[in-house]
Protein backbone atom coordinates (compact mmCIF):
# COMPACT_ATOMS: atom_id res chain seq x y z
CA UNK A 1 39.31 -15.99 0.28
CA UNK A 2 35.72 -17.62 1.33
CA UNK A 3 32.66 -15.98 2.45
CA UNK A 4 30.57 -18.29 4.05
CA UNK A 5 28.20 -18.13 1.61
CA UNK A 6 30.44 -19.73 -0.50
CA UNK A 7 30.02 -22.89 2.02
CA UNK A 8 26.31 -22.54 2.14
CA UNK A 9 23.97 -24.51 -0.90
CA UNK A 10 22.36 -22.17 -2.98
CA UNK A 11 18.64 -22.48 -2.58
CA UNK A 12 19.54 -22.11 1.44
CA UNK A 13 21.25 -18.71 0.95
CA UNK A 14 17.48 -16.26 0.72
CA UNK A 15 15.84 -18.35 3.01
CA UNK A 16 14.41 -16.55 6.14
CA UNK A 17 12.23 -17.16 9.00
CA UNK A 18 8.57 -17.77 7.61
CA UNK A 19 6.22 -15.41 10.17
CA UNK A 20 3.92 -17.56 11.94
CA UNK A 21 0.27 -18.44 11.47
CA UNK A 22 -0.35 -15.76 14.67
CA UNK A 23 1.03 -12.83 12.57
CA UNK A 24 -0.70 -13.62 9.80
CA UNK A 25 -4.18 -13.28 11.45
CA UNK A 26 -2.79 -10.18 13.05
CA UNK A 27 -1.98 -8.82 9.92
CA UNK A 28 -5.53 -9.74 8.40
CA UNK A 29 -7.16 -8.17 10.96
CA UNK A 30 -5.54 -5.29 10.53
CA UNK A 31 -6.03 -4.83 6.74
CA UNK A 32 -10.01 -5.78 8.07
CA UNK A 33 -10.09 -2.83 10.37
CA UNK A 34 -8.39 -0.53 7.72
CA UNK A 35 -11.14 -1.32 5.09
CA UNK A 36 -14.11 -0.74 7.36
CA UNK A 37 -12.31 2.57 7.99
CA UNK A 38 -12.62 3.21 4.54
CA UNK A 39 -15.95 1.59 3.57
CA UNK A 40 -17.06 4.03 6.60
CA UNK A 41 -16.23 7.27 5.13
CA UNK A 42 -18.56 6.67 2.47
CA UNK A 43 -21.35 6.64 4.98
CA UNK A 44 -19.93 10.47 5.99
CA UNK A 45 -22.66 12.66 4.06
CA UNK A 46 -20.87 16.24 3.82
CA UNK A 47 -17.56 15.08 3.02
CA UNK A 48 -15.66 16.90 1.24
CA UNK A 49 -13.65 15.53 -1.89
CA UNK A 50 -10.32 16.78 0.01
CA UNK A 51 -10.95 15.00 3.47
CA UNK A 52 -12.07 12.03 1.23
CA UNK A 53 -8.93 11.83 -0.73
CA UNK A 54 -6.45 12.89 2.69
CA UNK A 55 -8.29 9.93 4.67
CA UNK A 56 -8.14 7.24 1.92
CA UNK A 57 -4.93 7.77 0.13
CA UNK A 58 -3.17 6.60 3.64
CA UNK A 59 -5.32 4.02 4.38
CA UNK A 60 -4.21 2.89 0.31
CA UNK A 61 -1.09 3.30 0.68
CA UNK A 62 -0.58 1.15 4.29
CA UNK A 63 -2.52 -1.69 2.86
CA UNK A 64 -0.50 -2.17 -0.24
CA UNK A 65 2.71 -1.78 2.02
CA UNK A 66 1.42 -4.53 4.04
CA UNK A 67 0.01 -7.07 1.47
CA UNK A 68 3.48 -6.10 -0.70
CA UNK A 69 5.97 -6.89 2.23
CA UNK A 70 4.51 -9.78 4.10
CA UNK A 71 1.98 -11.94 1.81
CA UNK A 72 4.05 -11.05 -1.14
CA UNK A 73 7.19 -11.42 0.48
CA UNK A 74 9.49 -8.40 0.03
CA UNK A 75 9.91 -7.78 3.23
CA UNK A 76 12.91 -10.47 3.15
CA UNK A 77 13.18 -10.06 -0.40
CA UNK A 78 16.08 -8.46 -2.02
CA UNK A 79 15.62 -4.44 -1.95
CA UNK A 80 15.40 -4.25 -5.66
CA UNK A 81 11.85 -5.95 -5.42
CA UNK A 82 10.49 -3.36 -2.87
CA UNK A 83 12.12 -0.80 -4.62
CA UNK A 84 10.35 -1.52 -8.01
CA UNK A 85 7.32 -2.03 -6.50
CA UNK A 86 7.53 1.60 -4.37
CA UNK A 87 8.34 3.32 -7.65
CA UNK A 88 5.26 2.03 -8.81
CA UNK A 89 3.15 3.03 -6.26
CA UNK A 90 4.65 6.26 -6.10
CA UNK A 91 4.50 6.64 -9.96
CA UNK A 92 0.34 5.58 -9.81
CA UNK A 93 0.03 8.25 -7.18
CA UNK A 94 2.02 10.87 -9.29
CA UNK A 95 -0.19 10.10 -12.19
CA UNK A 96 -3.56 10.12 -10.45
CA UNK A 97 -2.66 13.46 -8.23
CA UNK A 98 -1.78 15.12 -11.24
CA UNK A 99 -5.02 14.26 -13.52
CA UNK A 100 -7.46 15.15 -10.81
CA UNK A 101 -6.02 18.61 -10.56
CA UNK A 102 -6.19 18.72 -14.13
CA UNK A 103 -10.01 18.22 -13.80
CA UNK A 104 -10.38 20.80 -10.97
CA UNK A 105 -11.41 17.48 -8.76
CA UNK A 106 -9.93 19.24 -5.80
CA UNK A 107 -12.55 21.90 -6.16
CA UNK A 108 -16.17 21.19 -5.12
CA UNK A 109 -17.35 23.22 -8.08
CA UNK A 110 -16.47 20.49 -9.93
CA UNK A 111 -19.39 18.49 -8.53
CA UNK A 112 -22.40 21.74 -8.30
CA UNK A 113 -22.14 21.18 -12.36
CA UNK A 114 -23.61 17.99 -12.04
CA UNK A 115 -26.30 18.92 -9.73
């Protein structure tokens, strides 16, 4: 039995499509607009610590899903990669989420002390 993979040279077999120049500014301006989103909520003077972290951990999270899966590739990578690198992410925001409430960051409280 052959697969024709079997027929195909091996550096050929995980090539793909390369996205084209086009994309690429697409995608740049869209990591642009995402960080004068967040460069802009500094600017909002009564914000509270909980809008802050809903509005930015999003914003985070879609920019390092799009530099990940096109500039770095994993989007035609095997799913391993994206897998490793989503456990990661996931694992960072585990970690964080769980030492600010630990520090009663959630709470505004936390900030009259310093005031």
């Amino acid at each position: 039995m052959s697969t024709t993979t079997d027929t195909i040279p091996v550096e050929e077999q995980d090539r793909h499509d390369h996205p084209s120049d086009l994309l690429y500014v697409k995608i740049a301006l869209l990591l642009a607009g995402l960080t004068v989103l967040e460069v802009g909520t500094y600017f909002i003077e009564d914000a509270s610590t909980t809008f802050l972290v809903v509005t930015l951990f999003p914003m985070m999270i879609a920019k390092f899903l799009i530099v990940t899966g096109y500039f770095m590739h994993l989007k035609y990578d095997n799913r391993l990669f994206r897998r490793v690198f989503f456990f990661g992410l996931f694992l960072a925001l585990a970690v964080f989420l769980v030492m600010l409430s630990c520090f009663e960051f959630w709470n505004d409280n936390f900030f009259r002390h310093f005031a």
